[in-house]
N, C-alpha and C. Protein backbone atom coordinates (compact mmCIF):
# COMPACT_ATOMS: atom_id res chain seq x y z
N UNK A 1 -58.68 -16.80 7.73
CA UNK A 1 -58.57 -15.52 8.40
C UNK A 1 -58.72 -14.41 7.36
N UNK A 2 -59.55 -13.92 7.69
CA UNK A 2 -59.87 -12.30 6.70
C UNK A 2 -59.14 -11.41 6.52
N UNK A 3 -58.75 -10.26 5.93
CA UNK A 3 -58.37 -9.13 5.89
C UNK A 3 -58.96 -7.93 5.66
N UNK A 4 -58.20 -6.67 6.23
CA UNK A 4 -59.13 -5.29 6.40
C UNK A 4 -59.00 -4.83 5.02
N UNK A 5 -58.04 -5.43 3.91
CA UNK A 5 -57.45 -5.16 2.89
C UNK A 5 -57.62 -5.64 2.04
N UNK A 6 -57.92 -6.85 1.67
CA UNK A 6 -58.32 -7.27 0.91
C UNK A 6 -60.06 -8.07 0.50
N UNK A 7 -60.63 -7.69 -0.53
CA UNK A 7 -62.48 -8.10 -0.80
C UNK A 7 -62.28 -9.78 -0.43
N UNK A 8 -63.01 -10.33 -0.30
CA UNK A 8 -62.99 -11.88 0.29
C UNK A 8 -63.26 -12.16 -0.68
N UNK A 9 -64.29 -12.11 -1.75
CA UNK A 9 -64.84 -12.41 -2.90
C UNK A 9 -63.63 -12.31 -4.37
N UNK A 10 -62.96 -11.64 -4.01
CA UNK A 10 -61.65 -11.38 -5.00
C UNK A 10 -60.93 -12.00 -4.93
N UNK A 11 -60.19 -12.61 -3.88
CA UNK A 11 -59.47 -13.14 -2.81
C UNK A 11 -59.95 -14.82 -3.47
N UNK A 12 -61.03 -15.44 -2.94
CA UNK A 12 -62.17 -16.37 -3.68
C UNK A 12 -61.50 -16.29 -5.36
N UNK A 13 -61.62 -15.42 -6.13
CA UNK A 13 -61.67 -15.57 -7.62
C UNK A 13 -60.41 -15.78 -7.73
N UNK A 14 -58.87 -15.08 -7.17
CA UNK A 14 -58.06 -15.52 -7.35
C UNK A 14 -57.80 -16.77 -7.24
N UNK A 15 -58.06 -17.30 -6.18
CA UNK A 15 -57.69 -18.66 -5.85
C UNK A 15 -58.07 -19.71 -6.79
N UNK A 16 -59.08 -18.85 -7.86
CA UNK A 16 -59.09 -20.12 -8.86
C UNK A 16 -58.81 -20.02 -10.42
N UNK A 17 -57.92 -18.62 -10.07
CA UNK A 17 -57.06 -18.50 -11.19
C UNK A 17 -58.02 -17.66 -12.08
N UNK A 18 -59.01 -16.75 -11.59
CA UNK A 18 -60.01 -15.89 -12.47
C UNK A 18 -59.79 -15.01 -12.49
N UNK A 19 -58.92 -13.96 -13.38
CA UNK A 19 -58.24 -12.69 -13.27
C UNK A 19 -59.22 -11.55 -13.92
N UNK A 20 -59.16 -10.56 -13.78
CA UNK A 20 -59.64 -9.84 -14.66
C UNK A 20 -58.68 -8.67 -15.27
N UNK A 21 -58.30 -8.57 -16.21
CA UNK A 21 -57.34 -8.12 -16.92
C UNK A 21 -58.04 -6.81 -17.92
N UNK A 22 -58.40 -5.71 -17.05
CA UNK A 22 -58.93 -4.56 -17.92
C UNK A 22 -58.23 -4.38 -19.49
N UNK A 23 -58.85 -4.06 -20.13
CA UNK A 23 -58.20 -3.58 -21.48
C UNK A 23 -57.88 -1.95 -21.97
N UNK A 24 -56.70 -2.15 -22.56
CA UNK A 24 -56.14 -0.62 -23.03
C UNK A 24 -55.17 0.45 -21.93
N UNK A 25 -54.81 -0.39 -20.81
CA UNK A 25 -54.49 0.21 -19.39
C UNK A 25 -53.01 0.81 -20.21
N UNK A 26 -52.48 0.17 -21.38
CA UNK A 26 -50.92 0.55 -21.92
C UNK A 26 -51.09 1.73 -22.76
N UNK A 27 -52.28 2.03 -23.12
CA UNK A 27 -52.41 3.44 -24.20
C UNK A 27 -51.85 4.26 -24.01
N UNK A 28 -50.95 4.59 -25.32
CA UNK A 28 -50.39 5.31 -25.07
C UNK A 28 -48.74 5.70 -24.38
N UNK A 29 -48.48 4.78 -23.84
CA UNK A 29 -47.49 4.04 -23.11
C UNK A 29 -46.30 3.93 -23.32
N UNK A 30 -44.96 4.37 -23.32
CA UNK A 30 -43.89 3.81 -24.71
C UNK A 30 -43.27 2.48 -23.75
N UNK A 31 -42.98 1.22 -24.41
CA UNK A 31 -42.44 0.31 -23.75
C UNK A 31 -41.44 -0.18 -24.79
N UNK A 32 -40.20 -0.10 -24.18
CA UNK A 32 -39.00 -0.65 -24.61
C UNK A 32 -38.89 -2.16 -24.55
N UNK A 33 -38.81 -2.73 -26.07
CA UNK A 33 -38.71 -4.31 -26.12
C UNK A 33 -37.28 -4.67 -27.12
N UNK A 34 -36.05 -4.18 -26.59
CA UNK A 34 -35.05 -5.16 -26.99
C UNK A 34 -35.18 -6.64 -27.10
N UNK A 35 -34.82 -6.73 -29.18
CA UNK A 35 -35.18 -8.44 -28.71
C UNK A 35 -36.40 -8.80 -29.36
N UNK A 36 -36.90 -7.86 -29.24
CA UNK A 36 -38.68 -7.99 -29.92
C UNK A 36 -39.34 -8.20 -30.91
N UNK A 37 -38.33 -8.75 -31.70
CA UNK A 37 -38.63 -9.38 -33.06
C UNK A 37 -38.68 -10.59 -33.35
N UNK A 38 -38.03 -11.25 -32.40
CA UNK A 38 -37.93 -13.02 -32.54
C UNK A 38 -39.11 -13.14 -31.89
N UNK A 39 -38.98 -14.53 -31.79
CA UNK A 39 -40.70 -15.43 -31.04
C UNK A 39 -41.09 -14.68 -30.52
N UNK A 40 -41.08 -14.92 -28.83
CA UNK A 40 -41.90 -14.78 -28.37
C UNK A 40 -41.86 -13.11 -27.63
N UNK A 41 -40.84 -12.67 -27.99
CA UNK A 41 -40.82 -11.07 -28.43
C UNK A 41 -41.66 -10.89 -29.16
N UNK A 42 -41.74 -11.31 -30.32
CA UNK A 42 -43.18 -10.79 -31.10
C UNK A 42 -44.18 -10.93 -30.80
N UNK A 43 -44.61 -11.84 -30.29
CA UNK A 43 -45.97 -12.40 -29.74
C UNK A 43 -46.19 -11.25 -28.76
N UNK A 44 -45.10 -10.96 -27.98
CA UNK A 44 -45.42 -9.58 -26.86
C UNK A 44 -45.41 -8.61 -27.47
N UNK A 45 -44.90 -8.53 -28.38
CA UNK A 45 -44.99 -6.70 -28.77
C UNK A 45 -46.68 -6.72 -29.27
N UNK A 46 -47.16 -7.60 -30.13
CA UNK A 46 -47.95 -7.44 -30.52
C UNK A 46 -49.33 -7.49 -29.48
N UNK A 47 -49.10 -7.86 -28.61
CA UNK A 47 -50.23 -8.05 -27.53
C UNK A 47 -50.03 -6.50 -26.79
N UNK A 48 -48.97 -5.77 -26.86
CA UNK A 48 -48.30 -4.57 -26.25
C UNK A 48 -49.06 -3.54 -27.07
N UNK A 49 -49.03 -3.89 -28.51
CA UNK A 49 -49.82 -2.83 -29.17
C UNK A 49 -50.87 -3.13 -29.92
N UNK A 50 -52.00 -4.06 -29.38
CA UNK A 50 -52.79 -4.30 -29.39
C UNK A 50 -53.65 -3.61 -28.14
N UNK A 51 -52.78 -3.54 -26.95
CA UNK A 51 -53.21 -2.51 -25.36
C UNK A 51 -53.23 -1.30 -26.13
N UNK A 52 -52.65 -0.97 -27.02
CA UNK A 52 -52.67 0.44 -27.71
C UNK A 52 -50.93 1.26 -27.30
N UNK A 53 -50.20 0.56 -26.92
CA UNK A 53 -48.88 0.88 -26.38
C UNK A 53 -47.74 1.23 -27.72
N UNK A 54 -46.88 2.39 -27.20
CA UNK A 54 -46.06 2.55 -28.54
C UNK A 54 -44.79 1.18 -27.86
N UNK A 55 -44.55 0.89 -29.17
CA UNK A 55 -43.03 -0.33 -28.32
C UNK A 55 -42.16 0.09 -29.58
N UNK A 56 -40.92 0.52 -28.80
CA UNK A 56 -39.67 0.43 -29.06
C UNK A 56 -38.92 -0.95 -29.24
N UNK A 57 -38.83 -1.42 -30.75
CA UNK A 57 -38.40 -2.76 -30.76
C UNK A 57 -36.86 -2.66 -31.18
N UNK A 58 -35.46 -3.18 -30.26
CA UNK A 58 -34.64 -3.43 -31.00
C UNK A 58 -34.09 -4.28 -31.52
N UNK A 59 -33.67 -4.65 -32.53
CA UNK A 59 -33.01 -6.21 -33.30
C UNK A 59 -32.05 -5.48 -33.90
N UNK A 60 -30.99 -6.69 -34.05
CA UNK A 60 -29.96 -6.99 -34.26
C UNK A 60 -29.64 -6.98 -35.49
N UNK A 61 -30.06 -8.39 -36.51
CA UNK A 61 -29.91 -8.53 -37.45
C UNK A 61 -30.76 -8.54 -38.35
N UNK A 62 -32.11 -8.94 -38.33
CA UNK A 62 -32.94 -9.70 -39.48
C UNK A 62 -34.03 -8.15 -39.57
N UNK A 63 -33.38 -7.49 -40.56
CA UNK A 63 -34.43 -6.19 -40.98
C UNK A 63 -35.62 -6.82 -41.78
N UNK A 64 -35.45 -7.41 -42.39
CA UNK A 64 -36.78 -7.59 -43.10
C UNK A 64 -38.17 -8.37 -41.97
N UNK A 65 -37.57 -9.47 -41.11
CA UNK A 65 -38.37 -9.46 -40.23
C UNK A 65 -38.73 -8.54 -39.35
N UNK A 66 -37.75 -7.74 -38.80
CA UNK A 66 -38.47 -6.62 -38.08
C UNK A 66 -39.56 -5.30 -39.07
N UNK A 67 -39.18 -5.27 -39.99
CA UNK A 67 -39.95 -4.73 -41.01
C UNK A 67 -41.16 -5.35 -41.31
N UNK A 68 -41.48 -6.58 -41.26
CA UNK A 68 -42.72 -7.06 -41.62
C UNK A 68 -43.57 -7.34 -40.05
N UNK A 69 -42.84 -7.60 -39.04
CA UNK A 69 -43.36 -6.81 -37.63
C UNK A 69 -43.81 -5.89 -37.76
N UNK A 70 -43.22 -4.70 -37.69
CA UNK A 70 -43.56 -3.42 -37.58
C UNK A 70 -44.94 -3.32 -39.02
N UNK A 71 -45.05 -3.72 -40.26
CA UNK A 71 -45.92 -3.44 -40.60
C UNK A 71 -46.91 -3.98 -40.30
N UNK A 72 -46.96 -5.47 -40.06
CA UNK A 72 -48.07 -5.74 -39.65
C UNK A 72 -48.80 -5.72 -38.79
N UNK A 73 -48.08 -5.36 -37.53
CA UNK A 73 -48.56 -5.12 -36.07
C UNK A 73 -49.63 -3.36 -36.43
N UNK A 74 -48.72 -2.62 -36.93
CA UNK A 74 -48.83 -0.91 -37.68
C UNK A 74 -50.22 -0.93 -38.41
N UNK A 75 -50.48 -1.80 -38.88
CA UNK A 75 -51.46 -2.18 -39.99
C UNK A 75 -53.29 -2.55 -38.84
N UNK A 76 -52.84 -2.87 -37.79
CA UNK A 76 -53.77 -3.48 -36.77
C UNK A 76 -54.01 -2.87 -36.26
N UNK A 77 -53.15 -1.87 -35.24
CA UNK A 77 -53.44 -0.99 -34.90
C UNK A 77 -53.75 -1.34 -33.16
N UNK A 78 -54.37 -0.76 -31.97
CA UNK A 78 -53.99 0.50 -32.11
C UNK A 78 -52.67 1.44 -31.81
N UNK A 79 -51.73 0.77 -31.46
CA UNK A 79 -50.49 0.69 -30.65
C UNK A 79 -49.41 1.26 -31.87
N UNK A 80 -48.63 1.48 -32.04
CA UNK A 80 -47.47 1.42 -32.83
C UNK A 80 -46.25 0.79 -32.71
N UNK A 81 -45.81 0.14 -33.53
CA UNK A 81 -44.20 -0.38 -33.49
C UNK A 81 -43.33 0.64 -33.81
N UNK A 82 -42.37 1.08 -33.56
CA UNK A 82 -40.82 1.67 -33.68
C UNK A 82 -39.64 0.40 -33.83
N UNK A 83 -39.15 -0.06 -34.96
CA UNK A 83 -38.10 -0.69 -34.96
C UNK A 83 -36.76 0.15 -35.13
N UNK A 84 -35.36 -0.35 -33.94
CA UNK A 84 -34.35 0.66 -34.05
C UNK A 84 -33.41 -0.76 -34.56
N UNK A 85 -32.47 -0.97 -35.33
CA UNK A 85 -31.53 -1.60 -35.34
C UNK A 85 -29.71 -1.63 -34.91
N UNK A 86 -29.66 -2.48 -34.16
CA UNK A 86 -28.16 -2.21 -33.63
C UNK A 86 -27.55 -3.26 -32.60
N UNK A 87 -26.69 -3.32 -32.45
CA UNK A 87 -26.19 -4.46 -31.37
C UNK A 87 -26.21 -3.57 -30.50
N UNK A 88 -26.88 -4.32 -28.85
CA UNK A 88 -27.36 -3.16 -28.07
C UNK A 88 -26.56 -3.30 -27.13
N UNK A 89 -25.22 -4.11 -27.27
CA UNK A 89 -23.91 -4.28 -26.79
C UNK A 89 -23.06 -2.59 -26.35
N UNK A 90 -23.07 -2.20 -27.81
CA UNK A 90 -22.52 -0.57 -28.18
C UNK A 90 -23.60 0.17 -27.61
N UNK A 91 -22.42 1.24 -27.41
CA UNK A 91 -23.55 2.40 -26.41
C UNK A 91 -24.11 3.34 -27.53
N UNK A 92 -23.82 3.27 -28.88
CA UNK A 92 -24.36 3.89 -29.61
C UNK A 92 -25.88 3.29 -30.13
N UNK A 93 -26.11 2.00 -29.89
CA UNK A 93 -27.04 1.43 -30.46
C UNK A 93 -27.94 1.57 -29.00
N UNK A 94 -27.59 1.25 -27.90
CA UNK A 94 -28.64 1.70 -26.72
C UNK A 94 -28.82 3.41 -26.77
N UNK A 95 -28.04 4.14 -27.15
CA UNK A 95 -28.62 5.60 -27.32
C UNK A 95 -29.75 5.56 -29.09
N UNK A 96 -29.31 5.34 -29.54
CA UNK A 96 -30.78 5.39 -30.72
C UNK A 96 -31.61 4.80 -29.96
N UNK A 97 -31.51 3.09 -29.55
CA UNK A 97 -33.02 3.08 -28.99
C UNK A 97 -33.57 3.82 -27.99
N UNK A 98 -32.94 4.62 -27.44
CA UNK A 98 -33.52 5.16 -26.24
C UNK A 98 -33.67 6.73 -26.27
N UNK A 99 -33.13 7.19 -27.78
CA UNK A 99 -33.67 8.07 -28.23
C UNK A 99 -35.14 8.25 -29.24
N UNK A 100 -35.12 7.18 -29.83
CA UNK A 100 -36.54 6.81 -30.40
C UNK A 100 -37.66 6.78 -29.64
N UNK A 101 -37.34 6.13 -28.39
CA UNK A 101 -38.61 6.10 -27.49
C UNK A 101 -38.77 7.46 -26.62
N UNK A 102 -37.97 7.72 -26.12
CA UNK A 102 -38.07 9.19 -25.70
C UNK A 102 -38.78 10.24 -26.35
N UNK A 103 -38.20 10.37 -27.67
CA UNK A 103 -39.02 10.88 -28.70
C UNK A 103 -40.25 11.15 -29.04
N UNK A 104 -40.83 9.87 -28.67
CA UNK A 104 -42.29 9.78 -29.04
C UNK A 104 -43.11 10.33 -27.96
N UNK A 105 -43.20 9.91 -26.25
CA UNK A 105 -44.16 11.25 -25.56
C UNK A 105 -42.85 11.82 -24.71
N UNK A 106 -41.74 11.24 -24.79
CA UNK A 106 -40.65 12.16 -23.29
C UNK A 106 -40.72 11.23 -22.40
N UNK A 107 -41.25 10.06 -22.20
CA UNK A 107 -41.19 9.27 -21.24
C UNK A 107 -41.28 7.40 -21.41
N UNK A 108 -40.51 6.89 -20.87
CA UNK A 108 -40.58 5.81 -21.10
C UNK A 108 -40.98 5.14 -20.43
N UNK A 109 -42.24 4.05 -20.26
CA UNK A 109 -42.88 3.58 -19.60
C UNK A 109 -42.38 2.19 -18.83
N UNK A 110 -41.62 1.70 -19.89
CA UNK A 110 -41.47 -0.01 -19.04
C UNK A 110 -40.70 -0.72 -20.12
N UNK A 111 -40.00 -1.81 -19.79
CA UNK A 111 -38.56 -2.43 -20.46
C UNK A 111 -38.94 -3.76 -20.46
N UNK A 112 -38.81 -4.35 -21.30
CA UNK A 112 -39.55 -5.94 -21.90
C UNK A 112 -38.34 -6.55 -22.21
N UNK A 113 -37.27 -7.45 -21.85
CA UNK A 113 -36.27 -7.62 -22.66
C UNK A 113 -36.03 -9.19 -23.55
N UNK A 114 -35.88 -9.18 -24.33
CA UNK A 114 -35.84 -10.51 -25.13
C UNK A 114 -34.23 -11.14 -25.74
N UNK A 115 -33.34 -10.16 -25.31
CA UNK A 115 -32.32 -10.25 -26.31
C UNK A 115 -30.93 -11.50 -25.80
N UNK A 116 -30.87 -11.57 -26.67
CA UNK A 116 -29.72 -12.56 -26.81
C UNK A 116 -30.05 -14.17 -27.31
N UNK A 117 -29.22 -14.69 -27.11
CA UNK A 117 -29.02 -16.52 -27.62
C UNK A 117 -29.21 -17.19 -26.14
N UNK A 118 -30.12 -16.97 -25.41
CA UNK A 118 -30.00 -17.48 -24.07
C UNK A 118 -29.34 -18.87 -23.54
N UNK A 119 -29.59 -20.04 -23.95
CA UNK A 119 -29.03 -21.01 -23.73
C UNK A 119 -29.09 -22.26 -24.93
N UNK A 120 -28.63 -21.41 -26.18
CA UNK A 120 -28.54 -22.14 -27.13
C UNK A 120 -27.13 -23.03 -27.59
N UNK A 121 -26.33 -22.32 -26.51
CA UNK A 121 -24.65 -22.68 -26.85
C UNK A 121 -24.86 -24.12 -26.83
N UNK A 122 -24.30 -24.97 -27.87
CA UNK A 122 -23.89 -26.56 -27.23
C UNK A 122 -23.38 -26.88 -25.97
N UNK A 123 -23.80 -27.26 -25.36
CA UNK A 123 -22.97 -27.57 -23.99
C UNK A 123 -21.47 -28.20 -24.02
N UNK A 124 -21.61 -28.74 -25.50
CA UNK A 124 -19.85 -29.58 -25.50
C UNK A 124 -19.07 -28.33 -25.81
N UNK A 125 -19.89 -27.09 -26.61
CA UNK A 125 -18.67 -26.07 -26.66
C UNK A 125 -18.53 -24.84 -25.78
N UNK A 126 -19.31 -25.45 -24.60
CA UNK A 126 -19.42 -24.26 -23.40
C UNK A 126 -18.13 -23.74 -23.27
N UNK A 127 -17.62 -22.68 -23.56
CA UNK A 127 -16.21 -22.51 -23.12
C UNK A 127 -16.37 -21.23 -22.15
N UNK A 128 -15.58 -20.12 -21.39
CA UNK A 128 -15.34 -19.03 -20.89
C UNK A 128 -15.64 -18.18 -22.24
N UNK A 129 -15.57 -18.07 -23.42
CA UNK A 129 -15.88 -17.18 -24.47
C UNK A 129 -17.40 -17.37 -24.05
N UNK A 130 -17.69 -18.27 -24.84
CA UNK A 130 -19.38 -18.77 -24.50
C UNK A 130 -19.83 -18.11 -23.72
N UNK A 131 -19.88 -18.29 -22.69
CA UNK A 131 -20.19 -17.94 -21.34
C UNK A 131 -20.35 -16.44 -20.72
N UNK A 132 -19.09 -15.59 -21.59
CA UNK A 132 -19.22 -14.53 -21.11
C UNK A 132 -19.69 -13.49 -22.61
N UNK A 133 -19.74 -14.13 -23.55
CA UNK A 133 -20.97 -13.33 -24.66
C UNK A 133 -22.18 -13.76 -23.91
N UNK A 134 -22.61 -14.97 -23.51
CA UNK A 134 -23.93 -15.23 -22.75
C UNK A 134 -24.73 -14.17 -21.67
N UNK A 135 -23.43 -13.57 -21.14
CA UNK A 135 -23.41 -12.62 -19.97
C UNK A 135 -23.31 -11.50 -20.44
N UNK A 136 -22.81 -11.52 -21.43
CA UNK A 136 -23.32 -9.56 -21.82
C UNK A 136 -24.05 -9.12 -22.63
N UNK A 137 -24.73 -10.42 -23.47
CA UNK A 137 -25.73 -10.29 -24.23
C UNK A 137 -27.46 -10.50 -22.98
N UNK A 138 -27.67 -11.43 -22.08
CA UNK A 138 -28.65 -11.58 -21.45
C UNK A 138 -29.03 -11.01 -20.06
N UNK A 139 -27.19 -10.24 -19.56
CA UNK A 139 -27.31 -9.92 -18.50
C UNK A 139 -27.26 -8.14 -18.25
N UNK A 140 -25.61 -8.33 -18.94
CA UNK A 140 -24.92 -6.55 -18.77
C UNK A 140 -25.97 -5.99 -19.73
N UNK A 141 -26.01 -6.31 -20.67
CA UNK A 141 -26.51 -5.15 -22.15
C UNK A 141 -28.40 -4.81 -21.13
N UNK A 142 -29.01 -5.49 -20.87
CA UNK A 142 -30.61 -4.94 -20.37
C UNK A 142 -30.33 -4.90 -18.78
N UNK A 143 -29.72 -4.96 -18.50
CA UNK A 143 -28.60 -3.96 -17.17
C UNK A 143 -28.81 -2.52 -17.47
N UNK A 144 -28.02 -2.07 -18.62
CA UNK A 144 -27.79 -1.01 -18.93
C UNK A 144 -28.62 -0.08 -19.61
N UNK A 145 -29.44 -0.51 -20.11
CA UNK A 145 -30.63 -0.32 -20.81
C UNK A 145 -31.38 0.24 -19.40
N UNK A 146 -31.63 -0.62 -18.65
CA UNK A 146 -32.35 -0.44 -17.65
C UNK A 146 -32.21 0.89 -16.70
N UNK A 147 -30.75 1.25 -16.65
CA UNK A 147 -30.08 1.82 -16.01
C UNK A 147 -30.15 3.37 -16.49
């Protein structure tokens, strides 16, 4: 059955998984990526500013990796990295990042989130502590961010 809405021929290409994915649609863009320094945070930021997108990256601990992020992604071009550091737990560390990105055009485009230890706890030491750092690192903290 057809639609008034949708091309049949498009419709056809989806169905076999043939996308077409314009390039550069993020130029320009600021996108907030708490988190964005580990795996597969990086792998996104860098595909983020490779679209030509500014990304707001925040991490936690490991400056020198986010430093060699930010240069090398910086170095490629065309996008920019912003690394902010802070536990994004504290409302002081979600106000820098969200003053950094603001900063750059006044508007923030879109929220990528990567942060926390998602389900690395041992299961033998699952306790209610566990459980509820789990929850305010993967749930409340890019809650609030969001918010």
């Amino acid at each position: 059955m057809g639609s008034d809405f949708v091309d049949a021929a498009w419709a056809a290409r989806h169905e076999r998984f043939e996308f077409e994915f314009p390039e550069r649609t993020l130029a320009g863009k600021v996108i907030l990526a708490p988190g964005g320094s580990g795996g597969l945070g990086a792998a996104t930021v860098a595909l983020l500013a490779q679209e030509g997108a500014q990304v707001v990256v925040g991490f936690h601990r490991d400056s020198a990796r986010a430093e060699r992020l930010t240069a090398a992604l910086n170095a490629r071009g065309p996008g920019r990295v912003h690394c902010v550091q802070g536990d994004l737990r504290q409302p002081e560390a979600r106000n820098r990042l969200m003053e950094t990105a603001a900063a750059l055009t006044g508007e923030i485009y879109s929220l990528v989130s990567f942060l926390g230890d998602p389900a690395r706890v041992d299961f033998t030491r699952l306790d209610e502590e566990a459980l509820q750092e789990s929850l305010a690192i993967n749930y409340v903290t890019p809650l609030l961010l969001a918010r």
